[in-house]
N, C-alpha and C. Protein backbone atom coordinates (compact mmCIF):
# COMPACT_ATOMS: atom_id res chain seq x y z
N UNK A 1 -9.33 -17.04 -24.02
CA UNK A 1 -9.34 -17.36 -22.60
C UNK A 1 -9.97 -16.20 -21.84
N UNK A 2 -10.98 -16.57 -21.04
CA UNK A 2 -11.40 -15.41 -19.64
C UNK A 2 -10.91 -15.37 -18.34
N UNK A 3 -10.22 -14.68 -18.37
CA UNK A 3 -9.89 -14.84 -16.68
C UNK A 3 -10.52 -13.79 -15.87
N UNK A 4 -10.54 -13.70 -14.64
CA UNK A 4 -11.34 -12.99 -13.52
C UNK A 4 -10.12 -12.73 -12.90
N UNK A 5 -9.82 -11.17 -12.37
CA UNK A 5 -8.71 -10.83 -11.60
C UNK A 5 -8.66 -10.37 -10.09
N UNK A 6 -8.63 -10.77 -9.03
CA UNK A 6 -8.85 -9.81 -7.96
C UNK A 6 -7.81 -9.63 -7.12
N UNK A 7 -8.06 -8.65 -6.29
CA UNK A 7 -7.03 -8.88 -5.35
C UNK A 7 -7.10 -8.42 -3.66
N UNK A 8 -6.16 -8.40 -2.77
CA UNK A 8 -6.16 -7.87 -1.69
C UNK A 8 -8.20 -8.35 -1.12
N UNK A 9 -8.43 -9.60 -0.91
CA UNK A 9 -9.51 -10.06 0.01
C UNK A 9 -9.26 -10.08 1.10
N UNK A 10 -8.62 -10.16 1.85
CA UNK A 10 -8.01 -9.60 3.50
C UNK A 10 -8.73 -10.08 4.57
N UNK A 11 -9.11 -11.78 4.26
CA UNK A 11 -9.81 -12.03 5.62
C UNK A 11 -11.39 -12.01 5.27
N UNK A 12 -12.06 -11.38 4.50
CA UNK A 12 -13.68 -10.71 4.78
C UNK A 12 -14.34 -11.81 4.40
N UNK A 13 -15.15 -12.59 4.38
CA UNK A 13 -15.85 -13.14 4.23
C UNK A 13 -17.23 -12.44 2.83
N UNK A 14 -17.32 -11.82 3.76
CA UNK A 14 -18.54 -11.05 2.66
C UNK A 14 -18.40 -10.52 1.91
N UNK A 15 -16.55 -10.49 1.34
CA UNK A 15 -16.50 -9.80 -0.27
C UNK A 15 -15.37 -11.17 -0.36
N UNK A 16 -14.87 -12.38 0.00
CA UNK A 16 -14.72 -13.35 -0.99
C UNK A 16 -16.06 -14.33 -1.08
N UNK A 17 -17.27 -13.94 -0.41
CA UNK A 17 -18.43 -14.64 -0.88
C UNK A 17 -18.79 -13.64 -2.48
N UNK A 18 -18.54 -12.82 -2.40
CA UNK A 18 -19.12 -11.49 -3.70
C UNK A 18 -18.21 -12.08 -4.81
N UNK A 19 -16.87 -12.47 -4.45
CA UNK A 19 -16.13 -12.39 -5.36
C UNK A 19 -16.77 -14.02 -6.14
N UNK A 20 -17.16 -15.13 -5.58
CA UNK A 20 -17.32 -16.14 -5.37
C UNK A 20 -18.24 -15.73 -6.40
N UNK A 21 -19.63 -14.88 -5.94
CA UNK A 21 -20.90 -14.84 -6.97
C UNK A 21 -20.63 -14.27 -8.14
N UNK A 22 -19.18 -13.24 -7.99
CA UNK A 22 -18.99 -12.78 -9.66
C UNK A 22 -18.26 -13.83 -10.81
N UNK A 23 -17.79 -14.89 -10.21
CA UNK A 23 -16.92 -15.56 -10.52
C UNK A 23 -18.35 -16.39 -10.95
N UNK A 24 -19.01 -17.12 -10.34
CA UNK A 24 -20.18 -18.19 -10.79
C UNK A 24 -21.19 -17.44 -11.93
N UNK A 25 -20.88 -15.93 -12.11
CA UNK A 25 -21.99 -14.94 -13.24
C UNK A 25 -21.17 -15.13 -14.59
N UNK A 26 -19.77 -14.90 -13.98
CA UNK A 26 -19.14 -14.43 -15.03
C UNK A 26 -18.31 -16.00 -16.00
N UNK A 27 -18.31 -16.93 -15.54
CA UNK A 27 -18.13 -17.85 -16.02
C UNK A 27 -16.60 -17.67 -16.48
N UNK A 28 -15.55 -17.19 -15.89
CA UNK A 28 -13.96 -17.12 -16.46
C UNK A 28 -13.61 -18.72 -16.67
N UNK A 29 -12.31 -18.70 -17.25
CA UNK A 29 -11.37 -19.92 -16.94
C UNK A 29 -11.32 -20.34 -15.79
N UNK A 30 -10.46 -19.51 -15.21
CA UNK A 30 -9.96 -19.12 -14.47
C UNK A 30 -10.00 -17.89 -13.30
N UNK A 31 -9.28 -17.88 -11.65
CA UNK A 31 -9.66 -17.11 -11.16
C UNK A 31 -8.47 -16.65 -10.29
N UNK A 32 -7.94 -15.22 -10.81
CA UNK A 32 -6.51 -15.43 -10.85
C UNK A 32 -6.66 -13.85 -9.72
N UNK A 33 -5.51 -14.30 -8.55
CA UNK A 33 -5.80 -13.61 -6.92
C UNK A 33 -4.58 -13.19 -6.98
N UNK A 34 -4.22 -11.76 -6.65
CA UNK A 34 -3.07 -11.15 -6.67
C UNK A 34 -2.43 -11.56 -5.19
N UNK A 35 -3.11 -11.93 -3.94
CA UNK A 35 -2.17 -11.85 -2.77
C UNK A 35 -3.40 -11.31 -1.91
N UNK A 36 -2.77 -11.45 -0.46
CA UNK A 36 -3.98 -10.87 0.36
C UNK A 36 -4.67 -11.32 0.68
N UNK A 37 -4.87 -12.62 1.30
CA UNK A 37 -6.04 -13.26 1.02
C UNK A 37 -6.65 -13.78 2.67
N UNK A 38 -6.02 -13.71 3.34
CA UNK A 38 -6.44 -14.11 4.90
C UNK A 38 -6.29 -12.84 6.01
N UNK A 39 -4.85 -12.31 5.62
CA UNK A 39 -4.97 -11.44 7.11
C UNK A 39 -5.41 -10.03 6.62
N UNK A 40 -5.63 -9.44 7.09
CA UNK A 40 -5.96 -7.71 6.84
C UNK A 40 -4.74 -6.99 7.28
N UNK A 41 -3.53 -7.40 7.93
CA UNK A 41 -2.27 -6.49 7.71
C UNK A 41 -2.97 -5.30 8.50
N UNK A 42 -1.60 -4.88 9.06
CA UNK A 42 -1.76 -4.12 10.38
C UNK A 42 -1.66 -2.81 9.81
N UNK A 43 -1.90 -2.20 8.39
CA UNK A 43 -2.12 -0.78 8.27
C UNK A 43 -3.75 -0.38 7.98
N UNK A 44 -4.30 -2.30 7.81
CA UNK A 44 -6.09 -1.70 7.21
C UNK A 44 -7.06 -1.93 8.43
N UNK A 45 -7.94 -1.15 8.52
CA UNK A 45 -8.78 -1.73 9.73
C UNK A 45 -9.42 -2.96 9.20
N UNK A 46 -9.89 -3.35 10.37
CA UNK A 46 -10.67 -4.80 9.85
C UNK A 46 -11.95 -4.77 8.83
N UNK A 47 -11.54 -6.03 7.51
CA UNK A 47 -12.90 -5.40 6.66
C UNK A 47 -14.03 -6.06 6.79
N UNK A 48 -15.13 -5.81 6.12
CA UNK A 48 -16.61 -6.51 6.78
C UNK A 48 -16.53 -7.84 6.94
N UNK A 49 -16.73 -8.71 7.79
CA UNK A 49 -17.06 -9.78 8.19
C UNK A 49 -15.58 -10.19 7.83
N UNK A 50 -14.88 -10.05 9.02
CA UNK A 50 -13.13 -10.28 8.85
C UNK A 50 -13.64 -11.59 9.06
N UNK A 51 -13.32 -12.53 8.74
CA UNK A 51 -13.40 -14.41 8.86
C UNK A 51 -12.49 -15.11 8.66
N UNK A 52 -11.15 -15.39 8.05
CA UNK A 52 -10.34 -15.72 7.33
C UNK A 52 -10.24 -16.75 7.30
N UNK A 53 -11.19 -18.01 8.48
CA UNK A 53 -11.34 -19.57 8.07
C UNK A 53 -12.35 -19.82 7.35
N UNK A 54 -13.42 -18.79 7.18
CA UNK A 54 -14.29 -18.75 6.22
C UNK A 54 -14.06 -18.74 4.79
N UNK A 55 -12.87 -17.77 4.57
CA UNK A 55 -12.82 -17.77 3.04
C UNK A 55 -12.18 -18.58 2.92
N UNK A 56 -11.07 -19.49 4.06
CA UNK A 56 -10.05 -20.63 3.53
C UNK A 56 -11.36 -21.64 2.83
N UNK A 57 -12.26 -21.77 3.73
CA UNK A 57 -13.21 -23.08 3.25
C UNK A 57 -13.72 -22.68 1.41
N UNK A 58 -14.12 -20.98 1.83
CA UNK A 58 -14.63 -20.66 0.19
C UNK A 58 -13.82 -21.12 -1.02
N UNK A 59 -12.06 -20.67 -0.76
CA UNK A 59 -11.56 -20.92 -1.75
C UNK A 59 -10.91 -22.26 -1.90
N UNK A 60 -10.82 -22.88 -0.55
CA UNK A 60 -10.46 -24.33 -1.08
C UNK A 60 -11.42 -25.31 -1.86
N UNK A 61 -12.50 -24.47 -2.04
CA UNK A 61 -13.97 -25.18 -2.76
C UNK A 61 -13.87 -25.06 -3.79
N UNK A 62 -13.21 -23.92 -4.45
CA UNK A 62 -12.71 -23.76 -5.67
C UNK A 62 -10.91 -23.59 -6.05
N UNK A 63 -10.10 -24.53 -5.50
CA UNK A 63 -9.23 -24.72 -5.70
C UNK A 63 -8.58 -25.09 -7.32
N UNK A 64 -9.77 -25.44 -7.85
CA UNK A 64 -8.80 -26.07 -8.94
C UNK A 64 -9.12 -25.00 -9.86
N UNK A 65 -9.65 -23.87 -9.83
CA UNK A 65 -10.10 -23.14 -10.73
C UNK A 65 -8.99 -21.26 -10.21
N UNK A 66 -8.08 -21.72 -9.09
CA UNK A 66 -7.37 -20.30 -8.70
C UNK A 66 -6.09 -20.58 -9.22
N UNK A 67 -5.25 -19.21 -9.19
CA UNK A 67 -3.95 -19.25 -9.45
C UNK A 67 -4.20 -18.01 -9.11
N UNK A 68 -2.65 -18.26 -8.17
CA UNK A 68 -2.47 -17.32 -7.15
C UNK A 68 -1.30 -16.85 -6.61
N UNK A 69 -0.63 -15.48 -6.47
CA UNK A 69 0.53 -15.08 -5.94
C UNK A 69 0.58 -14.61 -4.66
N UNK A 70 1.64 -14.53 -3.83
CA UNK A 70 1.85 -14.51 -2.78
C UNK A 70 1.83 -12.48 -2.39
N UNK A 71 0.92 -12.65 -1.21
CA UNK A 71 0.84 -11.00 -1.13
C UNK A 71 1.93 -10.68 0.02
N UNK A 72 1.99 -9.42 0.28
CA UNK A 72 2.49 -9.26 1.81
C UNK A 72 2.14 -9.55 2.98
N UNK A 73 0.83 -10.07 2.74
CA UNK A 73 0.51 -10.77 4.26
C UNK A 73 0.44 -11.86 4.13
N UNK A 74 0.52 -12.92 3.09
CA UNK A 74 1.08 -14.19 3.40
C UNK A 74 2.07 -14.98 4.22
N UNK A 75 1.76 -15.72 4.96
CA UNK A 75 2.81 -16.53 5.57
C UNK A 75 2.89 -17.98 5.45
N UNK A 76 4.02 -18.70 5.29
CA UNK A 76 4.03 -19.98 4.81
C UNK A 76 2.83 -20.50 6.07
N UNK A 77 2.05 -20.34 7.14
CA UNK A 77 1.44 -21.15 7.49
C UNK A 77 -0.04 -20.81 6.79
N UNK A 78 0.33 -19.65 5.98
CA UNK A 78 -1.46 -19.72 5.08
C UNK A 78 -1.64 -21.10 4.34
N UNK A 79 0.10 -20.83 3.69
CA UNK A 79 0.06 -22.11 3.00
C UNK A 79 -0.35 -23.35 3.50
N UNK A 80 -0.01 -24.09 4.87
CA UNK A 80 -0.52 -24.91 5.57
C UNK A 80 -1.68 -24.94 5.38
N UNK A 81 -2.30 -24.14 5.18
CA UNK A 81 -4.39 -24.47 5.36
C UNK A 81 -5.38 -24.13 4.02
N UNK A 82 -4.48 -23.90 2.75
CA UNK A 82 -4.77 -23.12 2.13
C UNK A 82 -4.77 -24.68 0.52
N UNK A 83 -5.32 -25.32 0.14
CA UNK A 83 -5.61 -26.40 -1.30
C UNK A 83 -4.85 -26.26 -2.58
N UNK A 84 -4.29 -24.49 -2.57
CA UNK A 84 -3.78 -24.30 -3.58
C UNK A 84 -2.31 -23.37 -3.69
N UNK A 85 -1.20 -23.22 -4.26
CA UNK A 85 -0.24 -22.64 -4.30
C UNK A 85 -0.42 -21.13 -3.94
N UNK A 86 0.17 -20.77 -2.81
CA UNK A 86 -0.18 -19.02 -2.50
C UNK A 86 1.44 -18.63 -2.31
N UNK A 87 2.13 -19.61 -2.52
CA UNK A 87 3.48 -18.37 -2.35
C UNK A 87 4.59 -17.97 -3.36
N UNK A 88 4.16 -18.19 -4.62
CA UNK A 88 4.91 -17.62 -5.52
C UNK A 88 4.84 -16.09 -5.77
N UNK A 89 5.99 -14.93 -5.84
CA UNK A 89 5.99 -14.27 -5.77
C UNK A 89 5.66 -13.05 -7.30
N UNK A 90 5.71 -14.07 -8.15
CA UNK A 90 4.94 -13.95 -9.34
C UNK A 90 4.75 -15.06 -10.19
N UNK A 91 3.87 -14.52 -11.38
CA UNK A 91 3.33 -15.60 -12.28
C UNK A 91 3.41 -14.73 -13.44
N UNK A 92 3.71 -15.87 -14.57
CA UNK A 92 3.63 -15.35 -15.87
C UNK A 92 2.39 -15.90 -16.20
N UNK A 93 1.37 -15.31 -17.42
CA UNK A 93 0.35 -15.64 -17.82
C UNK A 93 0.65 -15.25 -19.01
N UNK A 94 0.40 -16.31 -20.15
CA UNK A 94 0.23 -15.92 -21.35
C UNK A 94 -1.11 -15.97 -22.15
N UNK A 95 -1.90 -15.45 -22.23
CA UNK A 95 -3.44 -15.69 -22.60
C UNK A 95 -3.77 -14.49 -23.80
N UNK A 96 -4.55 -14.98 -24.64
CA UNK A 96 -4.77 -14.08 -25.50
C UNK A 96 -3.72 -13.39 -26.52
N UNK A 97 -2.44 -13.63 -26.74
CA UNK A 97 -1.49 -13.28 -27.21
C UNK A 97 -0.92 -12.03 -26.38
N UNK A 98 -1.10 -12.02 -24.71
CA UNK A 98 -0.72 -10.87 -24.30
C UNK A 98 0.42 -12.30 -22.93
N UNK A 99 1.64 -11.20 -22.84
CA UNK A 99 2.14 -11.47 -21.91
C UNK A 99 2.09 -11.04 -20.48
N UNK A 100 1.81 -11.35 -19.61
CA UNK A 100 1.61 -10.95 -18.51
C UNK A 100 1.95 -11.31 -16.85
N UNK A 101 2.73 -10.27 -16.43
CA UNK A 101 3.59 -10.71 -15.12
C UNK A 101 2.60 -10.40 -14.10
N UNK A 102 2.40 -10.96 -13.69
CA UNK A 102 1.19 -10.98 -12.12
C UNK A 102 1.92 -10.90 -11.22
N UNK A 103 1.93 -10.14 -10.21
CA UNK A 103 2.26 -10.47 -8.80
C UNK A 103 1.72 -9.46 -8.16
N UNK A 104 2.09 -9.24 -6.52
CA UNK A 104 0.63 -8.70 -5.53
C UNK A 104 1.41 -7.53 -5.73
N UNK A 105 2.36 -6.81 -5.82
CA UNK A 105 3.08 -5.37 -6.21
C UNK A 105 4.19 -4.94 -4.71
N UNK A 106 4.24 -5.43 -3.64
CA UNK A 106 5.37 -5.42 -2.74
C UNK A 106 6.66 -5.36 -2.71
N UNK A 107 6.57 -6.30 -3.97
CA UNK A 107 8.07 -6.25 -4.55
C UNK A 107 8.43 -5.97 -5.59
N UNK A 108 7.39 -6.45 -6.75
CA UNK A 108 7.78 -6.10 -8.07
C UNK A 108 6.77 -4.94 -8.32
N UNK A 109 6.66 -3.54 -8.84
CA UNK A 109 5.90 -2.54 -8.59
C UNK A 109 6.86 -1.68 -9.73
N UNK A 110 6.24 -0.47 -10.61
CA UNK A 110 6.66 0.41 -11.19
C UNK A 110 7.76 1.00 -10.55
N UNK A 111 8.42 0.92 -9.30
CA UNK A 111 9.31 1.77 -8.92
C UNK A 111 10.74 -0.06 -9.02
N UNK A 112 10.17 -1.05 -8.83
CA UNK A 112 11.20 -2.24 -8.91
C UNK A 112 10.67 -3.02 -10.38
N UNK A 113 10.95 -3.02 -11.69
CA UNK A 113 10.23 -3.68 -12.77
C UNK A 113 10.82 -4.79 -12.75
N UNK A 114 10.04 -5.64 -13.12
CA UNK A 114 10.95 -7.00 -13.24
C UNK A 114 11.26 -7.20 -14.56
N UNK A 115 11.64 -8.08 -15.24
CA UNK A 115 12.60 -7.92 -16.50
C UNK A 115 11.35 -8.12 -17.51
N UNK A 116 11.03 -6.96 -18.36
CA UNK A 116 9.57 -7.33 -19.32
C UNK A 116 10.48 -7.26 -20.78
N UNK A 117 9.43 -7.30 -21.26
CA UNK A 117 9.75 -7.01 -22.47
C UNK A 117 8.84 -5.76 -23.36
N UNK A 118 8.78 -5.36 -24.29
CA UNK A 118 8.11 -4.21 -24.91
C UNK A 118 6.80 -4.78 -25.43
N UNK A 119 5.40 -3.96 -24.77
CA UNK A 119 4.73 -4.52 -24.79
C UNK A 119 3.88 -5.55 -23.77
N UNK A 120 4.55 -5.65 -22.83
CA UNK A 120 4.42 -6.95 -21.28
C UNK A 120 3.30 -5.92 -21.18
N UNK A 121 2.57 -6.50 -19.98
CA UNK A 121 1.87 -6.21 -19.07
C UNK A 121 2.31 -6.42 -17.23
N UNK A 122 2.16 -5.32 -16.68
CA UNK A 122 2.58 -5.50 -15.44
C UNK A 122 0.90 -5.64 -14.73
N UNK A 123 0.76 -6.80 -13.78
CA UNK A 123 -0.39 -6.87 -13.21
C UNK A 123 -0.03 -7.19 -11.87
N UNK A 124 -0.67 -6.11 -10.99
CA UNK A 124 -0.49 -5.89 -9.50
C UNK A 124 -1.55 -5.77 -8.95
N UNK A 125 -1.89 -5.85 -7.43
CA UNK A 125 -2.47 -5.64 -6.43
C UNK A 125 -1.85 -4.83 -5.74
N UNK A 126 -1.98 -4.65 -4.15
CA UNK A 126 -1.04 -4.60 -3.11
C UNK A 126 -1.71 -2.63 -2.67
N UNK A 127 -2.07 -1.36 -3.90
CA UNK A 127 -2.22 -0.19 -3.70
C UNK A 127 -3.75 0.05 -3.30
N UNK A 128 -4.66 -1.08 -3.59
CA UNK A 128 -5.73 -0.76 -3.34
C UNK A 128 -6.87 -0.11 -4.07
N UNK A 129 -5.74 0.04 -4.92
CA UNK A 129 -6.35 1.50 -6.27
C UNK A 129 -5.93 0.98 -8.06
N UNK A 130 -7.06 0.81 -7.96
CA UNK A 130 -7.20 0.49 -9.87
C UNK A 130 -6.36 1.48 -11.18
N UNK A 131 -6.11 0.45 -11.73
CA UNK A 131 -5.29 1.63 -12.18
C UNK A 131 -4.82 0.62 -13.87
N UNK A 132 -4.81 1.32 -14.88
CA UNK A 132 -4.32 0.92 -16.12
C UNK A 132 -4.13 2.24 -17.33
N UNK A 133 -2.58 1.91 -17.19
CA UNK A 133 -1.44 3.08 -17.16
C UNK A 133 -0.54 2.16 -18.46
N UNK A 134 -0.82 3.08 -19.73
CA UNK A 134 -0.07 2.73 -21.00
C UNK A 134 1.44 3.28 -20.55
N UNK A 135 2.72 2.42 -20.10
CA UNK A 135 4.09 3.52 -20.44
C UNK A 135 4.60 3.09 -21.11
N UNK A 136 6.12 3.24 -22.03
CA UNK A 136 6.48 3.53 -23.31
C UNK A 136 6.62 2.19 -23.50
N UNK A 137 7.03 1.23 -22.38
CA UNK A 137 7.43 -0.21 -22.83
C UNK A 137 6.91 -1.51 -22.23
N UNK A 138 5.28 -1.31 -21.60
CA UNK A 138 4.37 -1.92 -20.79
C UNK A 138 3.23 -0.79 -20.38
N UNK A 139 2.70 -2.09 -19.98
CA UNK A 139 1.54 -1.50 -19.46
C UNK A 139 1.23 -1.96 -17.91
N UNK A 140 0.65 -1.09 -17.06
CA UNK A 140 0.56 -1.54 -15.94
C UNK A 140 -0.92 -1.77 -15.66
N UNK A 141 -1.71 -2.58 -15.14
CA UNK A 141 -3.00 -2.66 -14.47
C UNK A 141 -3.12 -3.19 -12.95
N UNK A 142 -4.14 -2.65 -12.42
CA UNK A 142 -3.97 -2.80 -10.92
C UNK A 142 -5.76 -3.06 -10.94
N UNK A 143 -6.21 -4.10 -10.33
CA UNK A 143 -7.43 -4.61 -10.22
C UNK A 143 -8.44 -3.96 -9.08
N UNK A 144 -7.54 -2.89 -8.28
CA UNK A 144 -7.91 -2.45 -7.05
C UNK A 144 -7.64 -3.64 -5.69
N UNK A 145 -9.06 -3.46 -4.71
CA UNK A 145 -9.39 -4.40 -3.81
C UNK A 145 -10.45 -4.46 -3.48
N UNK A 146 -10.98 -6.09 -3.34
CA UNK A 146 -12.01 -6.14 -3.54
C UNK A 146 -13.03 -6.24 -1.81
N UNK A 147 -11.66 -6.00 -0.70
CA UNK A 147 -12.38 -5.86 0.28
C UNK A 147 -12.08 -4.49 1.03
N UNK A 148 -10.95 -3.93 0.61
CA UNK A 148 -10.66 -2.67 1.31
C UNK A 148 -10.18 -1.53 0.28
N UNK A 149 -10.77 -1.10 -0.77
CA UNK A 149 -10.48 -0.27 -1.57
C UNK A 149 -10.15 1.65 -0.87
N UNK A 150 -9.13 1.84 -1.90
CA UNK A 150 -9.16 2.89 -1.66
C UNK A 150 -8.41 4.18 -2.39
N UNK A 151 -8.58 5.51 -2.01
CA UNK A 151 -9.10 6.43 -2.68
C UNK A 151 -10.23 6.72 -3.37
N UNK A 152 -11.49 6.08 -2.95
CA UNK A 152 -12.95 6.11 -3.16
C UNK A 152 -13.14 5.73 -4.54
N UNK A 153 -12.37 4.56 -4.71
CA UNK A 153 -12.19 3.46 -5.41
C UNK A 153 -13.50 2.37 -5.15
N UNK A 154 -14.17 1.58 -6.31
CA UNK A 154 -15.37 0.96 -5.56
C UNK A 154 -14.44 -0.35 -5.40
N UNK A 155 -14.84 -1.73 -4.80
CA UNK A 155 -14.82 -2.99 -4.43
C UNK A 155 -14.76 -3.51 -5.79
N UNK A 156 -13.37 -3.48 -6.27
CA UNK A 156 -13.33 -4.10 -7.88
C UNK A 156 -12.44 -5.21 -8.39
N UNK A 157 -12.76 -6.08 -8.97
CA UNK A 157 -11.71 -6.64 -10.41
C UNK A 157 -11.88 -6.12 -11.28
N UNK A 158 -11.48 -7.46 -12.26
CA UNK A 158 -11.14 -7.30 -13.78
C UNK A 158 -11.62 -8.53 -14.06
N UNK A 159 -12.01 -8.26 -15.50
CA UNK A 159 -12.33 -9.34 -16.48
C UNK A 159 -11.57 -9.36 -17.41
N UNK A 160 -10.83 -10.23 -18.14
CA UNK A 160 -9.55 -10.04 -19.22
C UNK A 160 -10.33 -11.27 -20.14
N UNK A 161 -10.99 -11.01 -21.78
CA UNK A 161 -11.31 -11.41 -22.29
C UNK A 161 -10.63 -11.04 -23.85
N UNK A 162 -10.46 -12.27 -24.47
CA UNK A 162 -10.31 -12.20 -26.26
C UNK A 162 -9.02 -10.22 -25.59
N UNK A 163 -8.20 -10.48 -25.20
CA UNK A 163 -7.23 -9.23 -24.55
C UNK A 163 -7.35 -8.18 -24.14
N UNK A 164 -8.89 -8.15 -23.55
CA UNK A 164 -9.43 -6.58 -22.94
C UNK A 164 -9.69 -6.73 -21.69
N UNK A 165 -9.25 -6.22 -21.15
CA UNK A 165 -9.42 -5.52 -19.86
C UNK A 165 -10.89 -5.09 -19.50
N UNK A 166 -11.42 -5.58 -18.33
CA UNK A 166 -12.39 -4.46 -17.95
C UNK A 166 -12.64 -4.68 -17.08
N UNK A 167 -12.98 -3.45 -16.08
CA UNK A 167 -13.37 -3.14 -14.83
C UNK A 167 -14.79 -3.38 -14.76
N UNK A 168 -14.73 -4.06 -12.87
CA UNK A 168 -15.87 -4.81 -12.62
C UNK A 168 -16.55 -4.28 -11.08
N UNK A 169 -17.10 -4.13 -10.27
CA UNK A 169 -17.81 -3.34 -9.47
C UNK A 169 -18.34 -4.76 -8.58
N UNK A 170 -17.74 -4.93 -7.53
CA UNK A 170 -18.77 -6.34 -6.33
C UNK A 170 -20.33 -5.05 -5.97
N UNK A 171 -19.91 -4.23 -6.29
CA UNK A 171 -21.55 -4.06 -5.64
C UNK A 171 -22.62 -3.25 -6.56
């Protein structure tokens, strides 16, 4: 299985159109969105081409191809306008013989673990900052963001193929 990982799109138009063209290059299953996906949240400035009825139209175009967890700036009325499930607060994914807990990191995060097992994978959004961190009984990966990155972090996902990980660059 291929999946495509992103997270924290925050409204922009011009990086869920990017994400849109990596997704049509890269040919995944699937296109699996940590959270974040309409408002930009009152700690980020606004990111390029803030739009957020724009990307509703982008991703309800590809609705049947997302799976998606609920970020901190979700609100049940995203859900109102939104083709596909955005408010679960995590997801299990089992692909590739790897187990894997998804969610946007607000709540479930290295400092709150949710119940893994040895070996899990923890997959978050929410810091902005990429990150894949072996600890004694999981592993954590963080996809970055693909509209407001930071710590001079570039505009990134992930590609998770045959169980590898790899970092991906929108520009």
């Amino acid at each position: 299985m291929k999946l495509m990982i992103a997270s924290d799109i925050h409204g922009s138009a011009y990086y869920c159109r990017k994400v849109i063209e990596a997704f049509d290059i890269e040919k995944p299953d699937r296109l699996v969105l940590l959270g974040d996906l309409l408002y930009h949240g009152p700690r980020n400035d606004l990111p390029k081409e803030y739009e957020p009825k724009k990307v509703i139209e982008m991703l309800n175009n590809i609705a049947d191809k997302l799976l998606c967890v609920r970020g901190n700036c979700e609100a049940e009325v995203d859900q109102m306008v939104l083709a596909f499930p955005v408010m679960a607060d995590y997801a299990y994914i089992v692909a590739d013989g790897l187990n894997i807990f998804a969610t946007h990191g607000h709540v479930f995060n290295n400092d709150n673990l949710p119940k893994l097992q040895k070996g899990d994978i923890l997959l978050h959004g929410h810091t902005h900052v990429p990150a894949d961190i072996k600890f004694e009984n999981y592993r954590y990966i963080n996809p970055g963001s693909v509209s407001i990155p930071k710590e001079g972090s570039a505009h990134s996902y992930l590609i998770m193929e045959n169980g590898i990980f790899t970092f991906k660059s929108l520009e």
